[in-house]
Structure formats: structure tokens, C-alpha cells
N, C-alpha and C. Protein backbone atom coordinates (compact mmCIF):
# COMPACT_ATOMS: atom_id res chain seq x y z
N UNK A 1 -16.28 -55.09 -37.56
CA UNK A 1 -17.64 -54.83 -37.11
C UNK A 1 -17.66 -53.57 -36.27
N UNK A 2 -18.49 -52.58 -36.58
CA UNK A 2 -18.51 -51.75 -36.06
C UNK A 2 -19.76 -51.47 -34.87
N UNK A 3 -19.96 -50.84 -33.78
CA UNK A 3 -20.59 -51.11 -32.19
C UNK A 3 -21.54 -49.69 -32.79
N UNK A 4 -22.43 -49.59 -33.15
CA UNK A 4 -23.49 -48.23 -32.93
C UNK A 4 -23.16 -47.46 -31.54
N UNK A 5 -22.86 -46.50 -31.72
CA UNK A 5 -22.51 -45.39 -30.49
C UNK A 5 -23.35 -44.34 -30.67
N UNK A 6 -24.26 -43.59 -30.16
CA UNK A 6 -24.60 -42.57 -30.22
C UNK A 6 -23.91 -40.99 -29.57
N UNK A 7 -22.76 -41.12 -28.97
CA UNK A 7 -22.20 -39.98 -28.70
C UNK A 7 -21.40 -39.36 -29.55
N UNK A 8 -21.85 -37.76 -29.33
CA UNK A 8 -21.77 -37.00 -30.30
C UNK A 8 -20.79 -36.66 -30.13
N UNK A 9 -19.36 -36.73 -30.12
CA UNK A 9 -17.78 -36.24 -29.82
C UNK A 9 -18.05 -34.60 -30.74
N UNK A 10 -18.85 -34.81 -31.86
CA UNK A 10 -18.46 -33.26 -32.16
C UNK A 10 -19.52 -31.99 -31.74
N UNK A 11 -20.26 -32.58 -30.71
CA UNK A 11 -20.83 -31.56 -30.16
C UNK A 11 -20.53 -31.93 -28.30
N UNK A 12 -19.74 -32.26 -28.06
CA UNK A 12 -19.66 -32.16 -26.78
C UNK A 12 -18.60 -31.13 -26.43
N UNK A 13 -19.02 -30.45 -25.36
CA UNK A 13 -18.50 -29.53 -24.95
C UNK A 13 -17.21 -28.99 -24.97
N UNK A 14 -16.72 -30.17 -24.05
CA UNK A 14 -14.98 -30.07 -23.75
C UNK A 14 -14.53 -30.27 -24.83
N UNK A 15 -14.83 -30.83 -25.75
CA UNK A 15 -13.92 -31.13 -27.32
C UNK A 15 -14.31 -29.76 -27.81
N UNK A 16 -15.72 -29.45 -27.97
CA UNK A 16 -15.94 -27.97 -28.94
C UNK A 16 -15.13 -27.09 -28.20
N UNK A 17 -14.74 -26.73 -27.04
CA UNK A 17 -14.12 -25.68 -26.68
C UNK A 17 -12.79 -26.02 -26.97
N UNK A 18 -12.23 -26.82 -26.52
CA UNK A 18 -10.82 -27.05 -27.14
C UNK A 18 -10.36 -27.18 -28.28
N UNK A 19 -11.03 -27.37 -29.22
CA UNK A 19 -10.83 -27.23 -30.81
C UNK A 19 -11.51 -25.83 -31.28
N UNK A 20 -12.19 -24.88 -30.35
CA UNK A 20 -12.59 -23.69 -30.79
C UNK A 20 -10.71 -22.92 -30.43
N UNK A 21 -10.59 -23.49 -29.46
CA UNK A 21 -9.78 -22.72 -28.39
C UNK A 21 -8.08 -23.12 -28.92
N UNK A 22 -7.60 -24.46 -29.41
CA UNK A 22 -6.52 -24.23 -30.81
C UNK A 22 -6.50 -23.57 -32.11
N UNK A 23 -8.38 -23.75 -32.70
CA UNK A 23 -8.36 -22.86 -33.70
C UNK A 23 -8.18 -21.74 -33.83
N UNK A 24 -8.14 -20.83 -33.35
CA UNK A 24 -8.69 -19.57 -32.51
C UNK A 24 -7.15 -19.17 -31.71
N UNK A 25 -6.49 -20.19 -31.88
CA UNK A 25 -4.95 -19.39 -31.06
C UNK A 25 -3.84 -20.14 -31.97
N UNK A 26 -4.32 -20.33 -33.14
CA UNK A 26 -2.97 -20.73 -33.92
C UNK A 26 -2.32 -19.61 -34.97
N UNK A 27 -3.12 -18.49 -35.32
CA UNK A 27 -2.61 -17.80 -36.35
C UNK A 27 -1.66 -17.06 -35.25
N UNK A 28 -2.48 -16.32 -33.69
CA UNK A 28 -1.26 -15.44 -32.81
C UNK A 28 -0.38 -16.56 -32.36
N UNK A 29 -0.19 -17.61 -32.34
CA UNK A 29 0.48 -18.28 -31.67
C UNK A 29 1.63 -18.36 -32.75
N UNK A 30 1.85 -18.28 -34.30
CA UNK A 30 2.35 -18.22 -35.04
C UNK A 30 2.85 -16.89 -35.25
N UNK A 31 2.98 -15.61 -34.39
CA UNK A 31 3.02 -14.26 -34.60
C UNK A 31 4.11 -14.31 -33.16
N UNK A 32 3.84 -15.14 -32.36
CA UNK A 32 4.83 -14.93 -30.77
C UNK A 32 5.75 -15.76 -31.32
N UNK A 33 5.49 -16.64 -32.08
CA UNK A 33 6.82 -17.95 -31.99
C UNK A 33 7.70 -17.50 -33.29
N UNK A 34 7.51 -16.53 -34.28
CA UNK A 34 8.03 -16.17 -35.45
C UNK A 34 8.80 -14.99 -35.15
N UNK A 35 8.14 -14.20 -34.13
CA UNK A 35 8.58 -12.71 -34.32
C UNK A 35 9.71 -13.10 -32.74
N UNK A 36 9.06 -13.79 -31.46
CA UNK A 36 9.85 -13.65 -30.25
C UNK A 36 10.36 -15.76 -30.03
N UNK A 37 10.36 -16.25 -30.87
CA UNK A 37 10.38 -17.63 -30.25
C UNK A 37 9.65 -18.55 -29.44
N UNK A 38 8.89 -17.47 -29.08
CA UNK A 38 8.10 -17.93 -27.63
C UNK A 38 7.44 -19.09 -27.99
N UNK A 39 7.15 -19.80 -26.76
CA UNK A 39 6.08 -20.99 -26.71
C UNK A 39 4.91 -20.27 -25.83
N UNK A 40 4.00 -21.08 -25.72
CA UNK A 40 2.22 -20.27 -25.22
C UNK A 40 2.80 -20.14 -23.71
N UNK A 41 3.33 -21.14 -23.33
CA UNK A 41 3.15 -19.99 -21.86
C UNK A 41 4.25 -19.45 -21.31
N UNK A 42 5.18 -19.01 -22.52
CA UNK A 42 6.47 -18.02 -22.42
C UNK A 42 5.40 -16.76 -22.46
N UNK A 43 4.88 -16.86 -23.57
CA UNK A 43 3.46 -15.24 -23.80
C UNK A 43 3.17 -15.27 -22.76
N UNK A 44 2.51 -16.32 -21.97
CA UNK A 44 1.16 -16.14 -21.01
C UNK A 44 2.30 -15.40 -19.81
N UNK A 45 2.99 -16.13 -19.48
CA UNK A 45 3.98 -15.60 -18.74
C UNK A 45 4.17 -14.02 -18.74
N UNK A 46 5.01 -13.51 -20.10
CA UNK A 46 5.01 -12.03 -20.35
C UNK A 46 3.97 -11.51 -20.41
N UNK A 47 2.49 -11.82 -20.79
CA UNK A 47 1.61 -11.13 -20.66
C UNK A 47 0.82 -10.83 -19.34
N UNK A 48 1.30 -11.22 -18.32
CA UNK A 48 0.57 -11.20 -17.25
C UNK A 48 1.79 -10.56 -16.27
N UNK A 49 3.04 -10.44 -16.93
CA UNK A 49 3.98 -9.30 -16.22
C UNK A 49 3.47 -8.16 -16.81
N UNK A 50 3.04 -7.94 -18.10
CA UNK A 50 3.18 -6.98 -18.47
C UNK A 50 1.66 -6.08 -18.34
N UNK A 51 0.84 -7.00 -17.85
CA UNK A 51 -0.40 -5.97 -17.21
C UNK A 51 -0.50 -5.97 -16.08
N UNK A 52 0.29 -7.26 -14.89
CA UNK A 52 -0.12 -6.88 -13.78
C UNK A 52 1.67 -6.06 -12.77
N UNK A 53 2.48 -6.41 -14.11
CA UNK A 53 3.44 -5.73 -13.45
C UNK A 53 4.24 -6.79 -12.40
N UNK A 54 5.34 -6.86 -11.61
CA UNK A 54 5.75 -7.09 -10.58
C UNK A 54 5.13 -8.60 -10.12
N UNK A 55 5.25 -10.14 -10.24
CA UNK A 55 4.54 -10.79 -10.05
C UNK A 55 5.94 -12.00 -9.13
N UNK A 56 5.10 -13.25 -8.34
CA UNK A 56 5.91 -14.21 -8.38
C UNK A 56 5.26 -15.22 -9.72
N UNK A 57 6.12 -16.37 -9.35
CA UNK A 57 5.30 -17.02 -10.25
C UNK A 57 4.24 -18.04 -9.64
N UNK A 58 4.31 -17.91 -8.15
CA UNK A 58 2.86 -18.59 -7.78
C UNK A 58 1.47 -17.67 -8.07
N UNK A 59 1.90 -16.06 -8.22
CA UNK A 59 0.74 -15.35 -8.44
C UNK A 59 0.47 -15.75 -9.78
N UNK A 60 1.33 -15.96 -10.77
CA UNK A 60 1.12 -16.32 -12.17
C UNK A 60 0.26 -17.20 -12.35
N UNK A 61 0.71 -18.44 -11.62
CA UNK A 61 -0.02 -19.89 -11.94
C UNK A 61 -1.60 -19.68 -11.38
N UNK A 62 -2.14 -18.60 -9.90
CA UNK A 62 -2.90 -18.93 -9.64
C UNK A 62 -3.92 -18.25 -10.25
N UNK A 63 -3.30 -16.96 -11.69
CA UNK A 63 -4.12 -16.39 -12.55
C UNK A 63 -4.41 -16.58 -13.28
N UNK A 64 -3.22 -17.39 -14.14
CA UNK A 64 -3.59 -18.48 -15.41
C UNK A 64 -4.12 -19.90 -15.10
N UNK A 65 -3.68 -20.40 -14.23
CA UNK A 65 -4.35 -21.81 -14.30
C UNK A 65 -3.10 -22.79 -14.86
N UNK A 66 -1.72 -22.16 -15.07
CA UNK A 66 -0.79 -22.59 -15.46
C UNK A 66 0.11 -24.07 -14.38
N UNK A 67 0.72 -25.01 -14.41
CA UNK A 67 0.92 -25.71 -13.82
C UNK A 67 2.06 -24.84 -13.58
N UNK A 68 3.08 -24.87 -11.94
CA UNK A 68 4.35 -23.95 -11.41
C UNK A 68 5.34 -24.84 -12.12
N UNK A 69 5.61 -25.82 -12.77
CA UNK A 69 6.62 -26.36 -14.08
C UNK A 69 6.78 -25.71 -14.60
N UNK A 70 5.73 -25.61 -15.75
CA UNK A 70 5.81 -25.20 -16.91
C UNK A 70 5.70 -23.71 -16.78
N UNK A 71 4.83 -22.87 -15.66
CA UNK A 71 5.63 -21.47 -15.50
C UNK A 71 7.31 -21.26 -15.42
N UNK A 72 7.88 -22.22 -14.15
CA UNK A 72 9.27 -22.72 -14.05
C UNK A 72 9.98 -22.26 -15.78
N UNK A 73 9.66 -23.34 -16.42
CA UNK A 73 10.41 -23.11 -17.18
C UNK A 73 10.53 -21.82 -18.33
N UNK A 74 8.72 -21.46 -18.26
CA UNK A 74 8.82 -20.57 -19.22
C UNK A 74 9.74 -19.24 -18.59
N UNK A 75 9.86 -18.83 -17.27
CA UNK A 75 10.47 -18.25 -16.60
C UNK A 75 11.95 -18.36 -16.80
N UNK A 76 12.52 -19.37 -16.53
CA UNK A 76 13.81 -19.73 -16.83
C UNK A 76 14.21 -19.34 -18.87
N UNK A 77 13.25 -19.66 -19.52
CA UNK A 77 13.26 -18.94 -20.86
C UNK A 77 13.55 -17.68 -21.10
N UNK A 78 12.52 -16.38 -20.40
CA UNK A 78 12.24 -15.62 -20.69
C UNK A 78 13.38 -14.98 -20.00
N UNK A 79 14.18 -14.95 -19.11
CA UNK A 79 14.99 -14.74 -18.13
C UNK A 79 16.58 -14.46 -18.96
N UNK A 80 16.41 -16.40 -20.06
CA UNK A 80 17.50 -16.30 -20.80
C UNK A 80 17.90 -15.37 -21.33
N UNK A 81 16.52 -15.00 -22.19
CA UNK A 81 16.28 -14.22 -23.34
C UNK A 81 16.36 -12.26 -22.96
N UNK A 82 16.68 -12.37 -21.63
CA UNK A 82 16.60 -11.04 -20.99
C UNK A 82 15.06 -10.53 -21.17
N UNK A 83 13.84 -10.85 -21.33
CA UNK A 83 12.64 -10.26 -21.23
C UNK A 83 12.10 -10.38 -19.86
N UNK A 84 13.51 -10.56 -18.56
CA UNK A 84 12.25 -10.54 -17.47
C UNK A 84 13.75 -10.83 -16.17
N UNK A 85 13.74 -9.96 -15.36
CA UNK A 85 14.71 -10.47 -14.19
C UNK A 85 13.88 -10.83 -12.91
N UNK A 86 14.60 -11.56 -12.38
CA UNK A 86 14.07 -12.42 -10.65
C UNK A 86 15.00 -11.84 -9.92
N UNK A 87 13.56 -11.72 -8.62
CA UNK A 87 15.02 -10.92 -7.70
C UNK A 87 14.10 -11.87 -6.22
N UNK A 88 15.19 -12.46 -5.55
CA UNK A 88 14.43 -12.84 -4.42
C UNK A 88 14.00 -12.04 -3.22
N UNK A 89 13.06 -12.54 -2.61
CA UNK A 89 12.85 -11.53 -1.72
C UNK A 89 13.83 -11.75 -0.22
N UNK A 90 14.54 -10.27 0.20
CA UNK A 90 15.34 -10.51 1.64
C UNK A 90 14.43 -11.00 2.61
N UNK A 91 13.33 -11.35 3.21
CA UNK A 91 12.92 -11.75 4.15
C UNK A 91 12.33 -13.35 3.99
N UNK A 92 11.95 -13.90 2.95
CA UNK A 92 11.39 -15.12 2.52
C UNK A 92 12.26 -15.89 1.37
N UNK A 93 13.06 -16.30 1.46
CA UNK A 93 14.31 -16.27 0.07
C UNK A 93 13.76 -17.37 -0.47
N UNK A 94 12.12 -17.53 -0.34
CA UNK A 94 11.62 -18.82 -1.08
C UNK A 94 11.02 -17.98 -1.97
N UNK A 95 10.52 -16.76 -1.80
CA UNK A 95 9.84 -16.03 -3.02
C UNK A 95 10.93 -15.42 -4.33
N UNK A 96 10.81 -15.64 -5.51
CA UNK A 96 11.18 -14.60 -6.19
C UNK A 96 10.02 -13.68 -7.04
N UNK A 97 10.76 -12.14 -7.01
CA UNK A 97 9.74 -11.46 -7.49
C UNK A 97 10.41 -11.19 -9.32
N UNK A 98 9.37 -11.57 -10.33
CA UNK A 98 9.36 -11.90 -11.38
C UNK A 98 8.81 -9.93 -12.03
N UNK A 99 9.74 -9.35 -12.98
CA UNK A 99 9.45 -8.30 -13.32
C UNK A 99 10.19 -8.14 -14.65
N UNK A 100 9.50 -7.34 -15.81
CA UNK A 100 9.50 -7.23 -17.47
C UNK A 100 10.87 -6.44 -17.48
N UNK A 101 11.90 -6.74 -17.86
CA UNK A 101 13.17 -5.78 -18.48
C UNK A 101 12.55 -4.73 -19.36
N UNK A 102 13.31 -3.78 -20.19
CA UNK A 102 12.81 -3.11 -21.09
C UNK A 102 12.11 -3.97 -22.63
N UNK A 103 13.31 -4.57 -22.71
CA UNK A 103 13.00 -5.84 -23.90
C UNK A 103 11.79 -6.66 -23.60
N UNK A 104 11.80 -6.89 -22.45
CA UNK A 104 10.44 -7.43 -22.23
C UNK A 104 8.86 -7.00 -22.36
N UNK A 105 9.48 -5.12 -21.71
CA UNK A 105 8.44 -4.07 -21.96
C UNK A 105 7.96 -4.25 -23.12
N UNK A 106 9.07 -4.06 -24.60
CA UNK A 106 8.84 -3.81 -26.05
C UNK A 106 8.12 -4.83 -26.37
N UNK A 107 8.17 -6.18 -25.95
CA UNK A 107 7.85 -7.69 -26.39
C UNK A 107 6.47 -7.88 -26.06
N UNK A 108 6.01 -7.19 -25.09
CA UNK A 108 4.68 -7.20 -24.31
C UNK A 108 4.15 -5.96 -25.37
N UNK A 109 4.50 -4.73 -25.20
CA UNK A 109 3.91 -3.52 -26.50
C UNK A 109 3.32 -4.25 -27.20
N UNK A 110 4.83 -5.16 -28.15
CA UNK A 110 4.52 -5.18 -29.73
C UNK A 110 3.48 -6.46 -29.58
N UNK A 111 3.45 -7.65 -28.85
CA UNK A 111 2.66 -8.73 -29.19
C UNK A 111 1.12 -8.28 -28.31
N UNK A 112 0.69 -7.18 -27.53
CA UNK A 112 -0.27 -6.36 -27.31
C UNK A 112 -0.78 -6.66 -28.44
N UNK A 113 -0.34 -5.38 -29.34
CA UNK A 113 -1.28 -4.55 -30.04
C UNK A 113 -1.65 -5.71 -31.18
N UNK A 114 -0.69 -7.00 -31.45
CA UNK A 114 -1.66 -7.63 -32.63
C UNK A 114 -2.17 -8.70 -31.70
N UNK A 115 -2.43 -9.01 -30.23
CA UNK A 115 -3.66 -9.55 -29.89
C UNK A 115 -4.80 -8.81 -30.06
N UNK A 116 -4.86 -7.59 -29.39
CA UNK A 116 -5.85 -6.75 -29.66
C UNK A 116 -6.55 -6.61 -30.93
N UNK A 117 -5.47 -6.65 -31.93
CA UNK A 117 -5.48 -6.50 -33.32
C UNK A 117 -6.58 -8.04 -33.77
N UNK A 118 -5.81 -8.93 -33.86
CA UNK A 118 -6.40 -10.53 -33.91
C UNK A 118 -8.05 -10.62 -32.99
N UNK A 119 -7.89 -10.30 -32.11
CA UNK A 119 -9.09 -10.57 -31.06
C UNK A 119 -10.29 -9.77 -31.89
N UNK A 120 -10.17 -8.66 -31.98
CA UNK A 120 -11.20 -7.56 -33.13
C UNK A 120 -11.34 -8.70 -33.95
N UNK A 121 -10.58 -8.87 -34.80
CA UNK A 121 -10.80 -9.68 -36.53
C UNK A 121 -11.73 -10.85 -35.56
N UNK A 122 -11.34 -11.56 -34.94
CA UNK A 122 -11.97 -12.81 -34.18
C UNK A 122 -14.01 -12.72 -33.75
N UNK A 123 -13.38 -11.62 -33.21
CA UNK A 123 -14.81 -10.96 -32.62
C UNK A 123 -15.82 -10.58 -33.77
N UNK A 124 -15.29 -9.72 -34.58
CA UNK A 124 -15.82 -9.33 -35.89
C UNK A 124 -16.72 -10.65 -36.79
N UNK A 125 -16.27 -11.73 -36.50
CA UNK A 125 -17.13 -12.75 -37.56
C UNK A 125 -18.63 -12.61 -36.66
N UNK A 126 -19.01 -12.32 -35.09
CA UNK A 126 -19.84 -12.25 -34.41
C UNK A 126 -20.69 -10.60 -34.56
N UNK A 127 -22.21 -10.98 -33.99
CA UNK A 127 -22.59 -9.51 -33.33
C UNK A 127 -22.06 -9.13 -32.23
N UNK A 128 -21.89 -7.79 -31.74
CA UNK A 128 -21.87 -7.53 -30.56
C UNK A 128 -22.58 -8.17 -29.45
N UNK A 129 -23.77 -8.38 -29.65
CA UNK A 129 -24.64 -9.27 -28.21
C UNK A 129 -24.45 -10.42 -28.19
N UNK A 130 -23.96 -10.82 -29.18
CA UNK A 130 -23.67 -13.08 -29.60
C UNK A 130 -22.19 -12.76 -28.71
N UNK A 131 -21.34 -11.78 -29.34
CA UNK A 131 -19.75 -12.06 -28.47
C UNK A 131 -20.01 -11.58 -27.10
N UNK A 132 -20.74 -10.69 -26.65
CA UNK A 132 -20.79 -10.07 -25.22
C UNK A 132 -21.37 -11.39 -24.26
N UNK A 133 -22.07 -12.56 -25.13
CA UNK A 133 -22.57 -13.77 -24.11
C UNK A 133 -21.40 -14.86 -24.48
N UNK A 134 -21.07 -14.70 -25.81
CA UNK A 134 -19.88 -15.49 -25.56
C UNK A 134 -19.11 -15.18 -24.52
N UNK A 135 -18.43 -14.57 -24.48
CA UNK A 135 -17.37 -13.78 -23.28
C UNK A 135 -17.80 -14.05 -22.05
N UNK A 136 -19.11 -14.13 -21.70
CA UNK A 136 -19.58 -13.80 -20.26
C UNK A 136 -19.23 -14.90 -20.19
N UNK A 137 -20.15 -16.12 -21.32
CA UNK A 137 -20.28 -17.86 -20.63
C UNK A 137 -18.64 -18.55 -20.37
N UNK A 138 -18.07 -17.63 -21.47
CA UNK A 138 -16.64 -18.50 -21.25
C UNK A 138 -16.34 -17.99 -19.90
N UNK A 139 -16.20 -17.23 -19.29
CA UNK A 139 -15.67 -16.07 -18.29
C UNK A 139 -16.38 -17.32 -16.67
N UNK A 140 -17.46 -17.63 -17.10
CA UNK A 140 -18.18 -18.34 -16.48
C UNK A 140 -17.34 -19.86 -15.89
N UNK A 141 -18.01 -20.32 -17.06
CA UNK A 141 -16.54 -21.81 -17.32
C UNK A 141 -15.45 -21.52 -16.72
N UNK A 142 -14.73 -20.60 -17.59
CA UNK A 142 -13.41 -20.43 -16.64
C UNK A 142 -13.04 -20.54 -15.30
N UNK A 143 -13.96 -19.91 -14.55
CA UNK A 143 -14.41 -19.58 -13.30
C UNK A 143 -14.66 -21.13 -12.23
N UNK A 144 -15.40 -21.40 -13.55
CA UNK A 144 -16.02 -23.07 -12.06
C UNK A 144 -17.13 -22.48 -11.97
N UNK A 145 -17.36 -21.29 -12.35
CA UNK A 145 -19.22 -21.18 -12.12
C UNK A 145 -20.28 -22.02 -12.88
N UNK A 146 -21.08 -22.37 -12.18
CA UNK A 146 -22.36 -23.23 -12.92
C UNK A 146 -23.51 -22.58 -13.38
């Protein structure tokens, strides 16, 4: 026997964004894990050395939204793999400062240019003014703004 429900699971929010938001990151997510091994927040990791440069990993977590674990480990990954050395700091030896090797440099280049690459194709199914409010509202959300 089945209970009549009227909630709409496929238009509610948090589900549409999260199934926009796997769909939408599985072809690059298949481009980091083929070409560098990586898992998503080994990338998120390198990608946020590689634009903001010089980071710990509490600055990481408090830009991504990343839990300090799973930075932890992607750190301890990327480290393996030589795409990234830790150096602690002499006055606070609780900080380490997290910075891109050269390999890391190249790894950040090359998986750049086909986000950039991917994000266009992505954007492209939209107009310019439909993606410029997409962007804002997500930017919004993201945020905690109401």
C-alpha cells in the first residue's frame, strides 16, 4: 500500500543542486582522476594553491568549505605525489605553510586550462544573462546569503 505524498523530491532545492552539481562535475572529475589520480579535494586542494599561492590548510578549509580531514589527507596525497611541500612555521610549529612544487605548478596549468575549457562548453548550453544570474544566485547560496 502505498501513503499519497505530495513532496516534490525532484524539484526541491537541495536535491536539484546536488544532482546539478555531480552532473556538472563528472566529465572534469574524470579528466583529474585519469590524467593526475586525483580525488575532488586533492584538485580543490591544488587549485586553491595554485591561485592563491602559499596557503595553510586552515586557510584552505575556510575557502572551500572543506572539512580539515579530508584537506589532511588530500594534503598528505598531494605531498606524496610531490605536487606540494609543507614547511612549518619557526614561531608557531602548529602552522604549516602548504605551497605548489613545480609538478604541482604543471598539474594546476594543465587541469586550469580544461576547467576553463569545460566551464565555457557548460556555460554555452545558457545565455549570457540566464548564466550571469545563475552565477550570482549560486555565489549567493554559497555565501549563506538570503
Amino acid at each position: 500500500m502505498s501513503i499519497a505524498d505530495d513532496f516534490d523530491l525532484q524539484n526541491f532545492l537541495p536535491y536539484l543542486l546536488n544532482q546539478a552539481a555531480e552532473e556538472s562535475s563528472l566529465r572534469f572529475q574524470q579528466v583529474y582522476k585519469d590524467r593526475y589520480g586525483m580525488l575532488r579535494t586533492e584538485w580543490r586542494v591544488l587549485f586553491h594553491l595554485g591561485i592563491y599561492g602559499k596557503m595553510t590548510a586552515k586557510e584552505i578549509g575556510e575557502r572551500s568549505k572543506m572539512h580539515k580531514t579530508k584537506i589532511s589527507r588530500a594534503v598528505a596525497k598531494l605531498a606524496e605525489r610531490r605536487f606540494l611541500t609543507r614547511q612549518r612555521d619557526g614561531a608557531d610549529r602548529r602552522l604549516e605553510y602548504l605551497e605548489l612544487t613545480e609538478a604541482g605548478r604543471r598539474a594546476y596549468r594543465d587541469l586550469r586550462q580544461v576547467a576553463m575549457e569545460y566551464d565555457s562548453a557548460l556555460a554555452a548550453r545558457f545565455s549570457d544573462a540566464d548564466m550571469a544570474t545563475l552565477r550570482r544566485m549560486l555565489r549567493a547560496l554559497a555565501s549563506g546569503a538570503a
